[in-house]
N, C-alpha and C. Protein backbone atom coordinates (compact mmCIF):
# COMPACT_ATOMS: atom_id res chain seq x y z
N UNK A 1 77.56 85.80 100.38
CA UNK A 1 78.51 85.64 99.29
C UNK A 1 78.87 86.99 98.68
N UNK A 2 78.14 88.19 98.91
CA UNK A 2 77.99 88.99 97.53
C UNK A 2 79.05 89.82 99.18
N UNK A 3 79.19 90.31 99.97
CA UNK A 3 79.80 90.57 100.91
C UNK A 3 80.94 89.65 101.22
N UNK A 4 81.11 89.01 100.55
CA UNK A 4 82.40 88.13 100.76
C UNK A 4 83.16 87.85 99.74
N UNK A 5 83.06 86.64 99.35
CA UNK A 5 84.29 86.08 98.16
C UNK A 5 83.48 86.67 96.88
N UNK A 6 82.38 87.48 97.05
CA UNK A 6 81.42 87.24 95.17
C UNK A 6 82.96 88.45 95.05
N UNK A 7 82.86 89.42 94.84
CA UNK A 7 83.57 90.65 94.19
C UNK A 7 84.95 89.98 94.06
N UNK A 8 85.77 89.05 95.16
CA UNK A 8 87.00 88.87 94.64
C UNK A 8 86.80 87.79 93.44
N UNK A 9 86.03 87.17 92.61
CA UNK A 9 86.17 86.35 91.72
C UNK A 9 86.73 87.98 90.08
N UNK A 10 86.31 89.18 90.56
CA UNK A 10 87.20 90.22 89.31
C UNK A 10 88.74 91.07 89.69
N UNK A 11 88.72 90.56 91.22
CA UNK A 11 89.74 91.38 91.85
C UNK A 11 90.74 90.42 91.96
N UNK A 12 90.61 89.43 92.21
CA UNK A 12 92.24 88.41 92.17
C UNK A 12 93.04 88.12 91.05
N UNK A 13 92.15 87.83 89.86
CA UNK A 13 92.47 87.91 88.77
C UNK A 13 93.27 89.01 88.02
N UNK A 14 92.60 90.41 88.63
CA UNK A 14 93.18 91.50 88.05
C UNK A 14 94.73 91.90 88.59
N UNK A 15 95.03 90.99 89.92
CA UNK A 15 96.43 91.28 90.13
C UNK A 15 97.79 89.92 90.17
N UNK A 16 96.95 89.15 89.60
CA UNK A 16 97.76 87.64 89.82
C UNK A 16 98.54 87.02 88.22
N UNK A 17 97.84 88.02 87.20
CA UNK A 17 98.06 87.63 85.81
C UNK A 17 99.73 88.39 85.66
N UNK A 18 100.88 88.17 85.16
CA UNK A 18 101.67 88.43 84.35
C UNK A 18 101.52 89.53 83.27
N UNK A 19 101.81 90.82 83.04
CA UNK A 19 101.98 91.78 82.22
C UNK A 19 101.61 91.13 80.83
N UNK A 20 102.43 89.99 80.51
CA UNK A 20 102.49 89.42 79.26
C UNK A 20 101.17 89.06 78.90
N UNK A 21 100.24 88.03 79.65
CA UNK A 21 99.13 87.06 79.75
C UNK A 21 97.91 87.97 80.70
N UNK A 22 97.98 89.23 80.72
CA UNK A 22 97.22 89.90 81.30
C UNK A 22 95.82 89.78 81.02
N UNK A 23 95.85 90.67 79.91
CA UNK A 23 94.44 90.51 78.95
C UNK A 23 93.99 89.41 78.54
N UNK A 24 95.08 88.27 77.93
CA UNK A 24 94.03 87.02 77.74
C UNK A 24 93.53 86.32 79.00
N UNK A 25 94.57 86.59 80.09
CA UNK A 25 94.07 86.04 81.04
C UNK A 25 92.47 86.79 81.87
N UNK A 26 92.74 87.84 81.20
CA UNK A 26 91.17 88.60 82.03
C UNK A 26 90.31 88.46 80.98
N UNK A 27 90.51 88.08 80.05
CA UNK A 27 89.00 87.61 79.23
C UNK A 27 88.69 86.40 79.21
N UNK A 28 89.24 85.28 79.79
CA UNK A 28 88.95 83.81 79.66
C UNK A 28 88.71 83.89 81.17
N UNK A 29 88.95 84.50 82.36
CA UNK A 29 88.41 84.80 83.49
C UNK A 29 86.92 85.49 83.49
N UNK A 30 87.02 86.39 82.94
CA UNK A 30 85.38 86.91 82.80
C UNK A 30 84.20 86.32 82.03
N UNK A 31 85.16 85.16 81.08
CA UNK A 31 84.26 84.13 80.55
C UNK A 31 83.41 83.37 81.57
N UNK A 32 84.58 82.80 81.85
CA UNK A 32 84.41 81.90 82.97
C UNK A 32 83.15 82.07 83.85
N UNK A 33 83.74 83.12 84.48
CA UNK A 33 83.15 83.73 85.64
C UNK A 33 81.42 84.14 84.98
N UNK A 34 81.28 85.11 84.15
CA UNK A 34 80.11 84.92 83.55
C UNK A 34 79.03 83.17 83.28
N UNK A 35 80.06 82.71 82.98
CA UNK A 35 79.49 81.22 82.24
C UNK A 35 78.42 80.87 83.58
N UNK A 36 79.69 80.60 84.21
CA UNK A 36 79.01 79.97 86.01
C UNK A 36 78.11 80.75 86.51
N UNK A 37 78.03 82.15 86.47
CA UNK A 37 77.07 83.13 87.05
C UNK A 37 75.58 82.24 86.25
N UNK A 38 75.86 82.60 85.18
CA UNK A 38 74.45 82.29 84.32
C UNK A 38 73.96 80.59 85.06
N UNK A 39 74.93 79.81 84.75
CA UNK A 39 74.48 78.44 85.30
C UNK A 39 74.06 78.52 86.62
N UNK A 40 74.28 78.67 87.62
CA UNK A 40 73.71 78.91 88.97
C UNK A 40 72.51 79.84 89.52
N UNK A 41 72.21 81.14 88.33
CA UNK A 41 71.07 81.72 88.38
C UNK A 41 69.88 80.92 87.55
N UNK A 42 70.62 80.35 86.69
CA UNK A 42 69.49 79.01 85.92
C UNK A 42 68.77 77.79 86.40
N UNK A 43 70.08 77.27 87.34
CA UNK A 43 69.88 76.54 88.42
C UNK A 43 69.16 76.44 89.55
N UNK A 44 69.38 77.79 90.22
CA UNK A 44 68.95 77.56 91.88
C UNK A 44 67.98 77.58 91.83
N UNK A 45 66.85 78.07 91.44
CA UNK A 45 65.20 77.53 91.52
C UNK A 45 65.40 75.84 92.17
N UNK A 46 65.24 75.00 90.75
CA UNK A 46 65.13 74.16 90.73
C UNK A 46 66.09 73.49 92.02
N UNK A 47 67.40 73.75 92.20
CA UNK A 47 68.10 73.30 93.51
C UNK A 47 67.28 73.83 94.70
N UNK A 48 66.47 74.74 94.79
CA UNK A 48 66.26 75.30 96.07
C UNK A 48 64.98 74.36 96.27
N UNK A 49 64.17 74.10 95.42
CA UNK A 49 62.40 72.96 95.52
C UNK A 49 63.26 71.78 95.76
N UNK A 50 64.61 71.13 95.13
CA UNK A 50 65.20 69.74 95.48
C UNK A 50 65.66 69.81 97.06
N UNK A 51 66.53 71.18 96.95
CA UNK A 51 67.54 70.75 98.46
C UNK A 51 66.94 71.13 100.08
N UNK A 52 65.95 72.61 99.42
CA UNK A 52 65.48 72.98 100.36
C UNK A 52 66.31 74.02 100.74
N UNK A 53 66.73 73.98 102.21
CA UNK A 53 67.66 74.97 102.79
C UNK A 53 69.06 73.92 102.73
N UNK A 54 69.35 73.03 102.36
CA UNK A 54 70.73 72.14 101.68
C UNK A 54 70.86 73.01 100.51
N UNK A 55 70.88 74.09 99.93
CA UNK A 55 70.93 74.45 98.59
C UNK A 55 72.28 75.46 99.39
N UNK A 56 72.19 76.23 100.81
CA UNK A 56 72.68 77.00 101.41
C UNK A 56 73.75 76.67 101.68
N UNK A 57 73.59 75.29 102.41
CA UNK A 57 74.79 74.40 102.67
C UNK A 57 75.63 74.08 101.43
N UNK A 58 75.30 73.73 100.56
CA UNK A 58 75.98 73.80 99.22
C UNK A 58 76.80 75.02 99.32
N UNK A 59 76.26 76.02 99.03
CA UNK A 59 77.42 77.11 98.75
C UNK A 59 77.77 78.00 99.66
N UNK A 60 77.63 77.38 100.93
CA UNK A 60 78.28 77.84 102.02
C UNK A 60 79.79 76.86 102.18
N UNK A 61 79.36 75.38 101.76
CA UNK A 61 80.88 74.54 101.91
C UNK A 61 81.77 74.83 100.53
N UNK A 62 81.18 75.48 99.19
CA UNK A 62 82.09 75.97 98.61
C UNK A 62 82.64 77.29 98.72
N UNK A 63 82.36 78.42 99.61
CA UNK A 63 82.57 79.00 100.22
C UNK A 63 84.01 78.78 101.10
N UNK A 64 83.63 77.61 101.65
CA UNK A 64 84.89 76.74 102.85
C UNK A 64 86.05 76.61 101.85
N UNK A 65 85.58 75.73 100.74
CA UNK A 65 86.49 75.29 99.55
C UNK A 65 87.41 76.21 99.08
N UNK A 66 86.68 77.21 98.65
CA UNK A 66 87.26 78.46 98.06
C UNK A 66 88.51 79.02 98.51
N UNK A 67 87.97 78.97 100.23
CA UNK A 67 88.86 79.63 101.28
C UNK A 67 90.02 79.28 101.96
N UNK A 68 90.04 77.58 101.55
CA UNK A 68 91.34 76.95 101.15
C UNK A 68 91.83 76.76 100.53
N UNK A 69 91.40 77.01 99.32
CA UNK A 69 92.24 77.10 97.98
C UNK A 69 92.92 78.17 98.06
N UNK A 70 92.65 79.14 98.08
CA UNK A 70 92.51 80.90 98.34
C UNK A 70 94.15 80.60 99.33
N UNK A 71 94.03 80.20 100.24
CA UNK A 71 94.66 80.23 101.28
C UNK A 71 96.17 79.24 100.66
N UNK A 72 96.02 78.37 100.14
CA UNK A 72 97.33 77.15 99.51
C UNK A 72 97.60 78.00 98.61
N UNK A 73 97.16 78.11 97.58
CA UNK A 73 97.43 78.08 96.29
C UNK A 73 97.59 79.58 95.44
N UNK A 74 97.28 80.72 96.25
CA UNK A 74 96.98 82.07 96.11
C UNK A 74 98.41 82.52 96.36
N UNK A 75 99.38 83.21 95.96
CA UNK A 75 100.77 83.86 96.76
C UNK A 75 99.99 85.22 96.95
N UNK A 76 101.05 85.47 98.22
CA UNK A 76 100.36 87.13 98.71
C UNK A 76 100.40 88.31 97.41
N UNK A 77 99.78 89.08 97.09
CA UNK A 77 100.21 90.13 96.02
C UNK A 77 100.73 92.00 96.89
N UNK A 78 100.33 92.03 97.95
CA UNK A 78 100.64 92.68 98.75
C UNK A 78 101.63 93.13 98.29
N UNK A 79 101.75 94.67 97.95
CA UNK A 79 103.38 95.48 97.50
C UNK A 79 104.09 94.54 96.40
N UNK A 80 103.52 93.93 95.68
CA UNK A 80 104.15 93.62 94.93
C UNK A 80 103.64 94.12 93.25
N UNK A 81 104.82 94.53 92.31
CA UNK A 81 104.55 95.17 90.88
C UNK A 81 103.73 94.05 90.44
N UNK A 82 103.00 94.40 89.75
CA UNK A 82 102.94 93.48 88.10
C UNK A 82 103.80 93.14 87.48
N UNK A 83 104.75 93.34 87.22
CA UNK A 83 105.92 92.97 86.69
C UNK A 83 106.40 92.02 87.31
N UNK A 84 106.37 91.78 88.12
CA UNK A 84 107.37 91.01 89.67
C UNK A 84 106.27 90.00 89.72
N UNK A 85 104.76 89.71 89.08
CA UNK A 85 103.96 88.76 89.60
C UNK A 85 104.29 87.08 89.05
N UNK A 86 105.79 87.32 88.01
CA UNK A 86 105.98 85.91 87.71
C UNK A 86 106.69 85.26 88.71
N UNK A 87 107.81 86.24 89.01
CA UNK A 87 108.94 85.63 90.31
C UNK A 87 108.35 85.67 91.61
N UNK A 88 106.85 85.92 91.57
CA UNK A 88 105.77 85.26 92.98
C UNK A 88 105.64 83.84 92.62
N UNK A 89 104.62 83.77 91.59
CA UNK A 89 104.75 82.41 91.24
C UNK A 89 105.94 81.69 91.13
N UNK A 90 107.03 81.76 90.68
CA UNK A 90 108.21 80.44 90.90
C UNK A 90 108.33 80.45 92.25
N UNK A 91 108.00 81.32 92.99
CA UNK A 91 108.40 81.14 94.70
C UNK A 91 107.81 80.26 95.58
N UNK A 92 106.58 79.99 94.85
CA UNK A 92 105.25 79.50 95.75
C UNK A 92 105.67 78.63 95.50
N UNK A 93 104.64 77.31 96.73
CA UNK A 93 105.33 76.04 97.24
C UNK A 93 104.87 75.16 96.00
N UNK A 94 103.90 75.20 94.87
CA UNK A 94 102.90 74.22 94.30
C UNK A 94 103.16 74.47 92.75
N UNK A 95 103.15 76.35 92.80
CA UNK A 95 103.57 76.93 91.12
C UNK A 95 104.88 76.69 90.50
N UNK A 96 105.54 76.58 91.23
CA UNK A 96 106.81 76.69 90.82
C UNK A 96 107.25 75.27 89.81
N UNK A 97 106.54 74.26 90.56
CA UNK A 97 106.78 73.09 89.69
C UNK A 97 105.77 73.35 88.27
N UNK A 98 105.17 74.10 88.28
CA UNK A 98 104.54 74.60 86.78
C UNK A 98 104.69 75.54 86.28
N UNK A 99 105.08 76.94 86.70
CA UNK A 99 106.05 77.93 85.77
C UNK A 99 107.31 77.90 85.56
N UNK A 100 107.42 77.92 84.08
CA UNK A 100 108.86 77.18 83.62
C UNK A 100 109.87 78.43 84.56
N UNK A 101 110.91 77.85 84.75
CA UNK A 101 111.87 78.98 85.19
C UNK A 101 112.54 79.39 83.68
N UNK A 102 112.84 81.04 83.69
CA UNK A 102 114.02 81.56 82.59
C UNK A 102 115.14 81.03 82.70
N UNK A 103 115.82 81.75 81.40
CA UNK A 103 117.48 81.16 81.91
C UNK A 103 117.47 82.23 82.45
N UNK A 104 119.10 82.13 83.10
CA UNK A 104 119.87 83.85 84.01
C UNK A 104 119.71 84.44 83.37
N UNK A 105 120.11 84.57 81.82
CA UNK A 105 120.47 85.68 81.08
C UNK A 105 119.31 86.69 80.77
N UNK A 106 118.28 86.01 80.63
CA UNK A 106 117.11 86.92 80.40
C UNK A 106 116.04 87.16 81.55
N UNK A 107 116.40 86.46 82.44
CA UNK A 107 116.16 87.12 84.00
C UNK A 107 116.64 88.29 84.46
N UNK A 108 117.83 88.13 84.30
CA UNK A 108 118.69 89.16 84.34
C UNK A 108 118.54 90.73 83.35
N UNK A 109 118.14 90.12 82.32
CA UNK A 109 117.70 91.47 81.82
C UNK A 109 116.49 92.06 81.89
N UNK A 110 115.51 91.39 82.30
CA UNK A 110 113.95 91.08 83.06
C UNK A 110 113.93 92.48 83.79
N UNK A 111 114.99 92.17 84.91
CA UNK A 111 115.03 92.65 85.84
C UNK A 111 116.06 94.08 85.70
N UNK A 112 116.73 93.97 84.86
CA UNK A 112 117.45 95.36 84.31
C UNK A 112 116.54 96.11 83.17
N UNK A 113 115.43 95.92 82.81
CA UNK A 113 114.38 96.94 81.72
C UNK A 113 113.50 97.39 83.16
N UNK A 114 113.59 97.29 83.83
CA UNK A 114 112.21 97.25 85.19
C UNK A 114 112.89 99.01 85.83
């Protein structure tokens, strides 16, 4: 994990947020992300005497999970500004029906302050 998906749970975040929603979005992410750290280091004892080596399998299939989510629901960020990370999201096949679209007019000027 710590060679795989652990490090992108501070690195996806840091390029997928909107200029606007940046910062709140990276402190309710590092909440997060903290919260669960603590619960699962609190946890796995006790999961590892219940599951055994099923404790592995556990977070090896969320691992799997991850990696299809990752894969649907993620748009590429590749060469793309921060600025430009909202008009990723309206593009994508799933976001778009949940980020409101602008009108023209202030799209348009969006894209003329840039």
């Amino acid at each position: 994990f710590g060679w795989s998906w652990g490090p992108l749970g501070w690195t996806v975040p840091s390029e997928i947020f909107a200029l606007e929603t940046r910062s709140a979005g990276q402190a309710i992410t590092v909440s997060v992300n903290l919260f669960f750290t603590f619960a699962v280091a609190q946890g796995f004892l006790s999961l590892l005497c219940s599951f055994e080596y099923g404790i592995f399998l556990l977070f090896t299939s969320w691992i799997g999970i991850m990696t299809v989510f990752v894969y649907l629901f993620l748009p590429e960020t590749k060469g793309v500004p921060i600025e430009e990370m909202v008009f990723q999201w309206r593009k994508h096949w799933f976001w778009k029906k949940i980020v409101p679209c602008m009108e023209e007019g202030v799209q348009l000027r969006m894209i003329a302050d840039l």
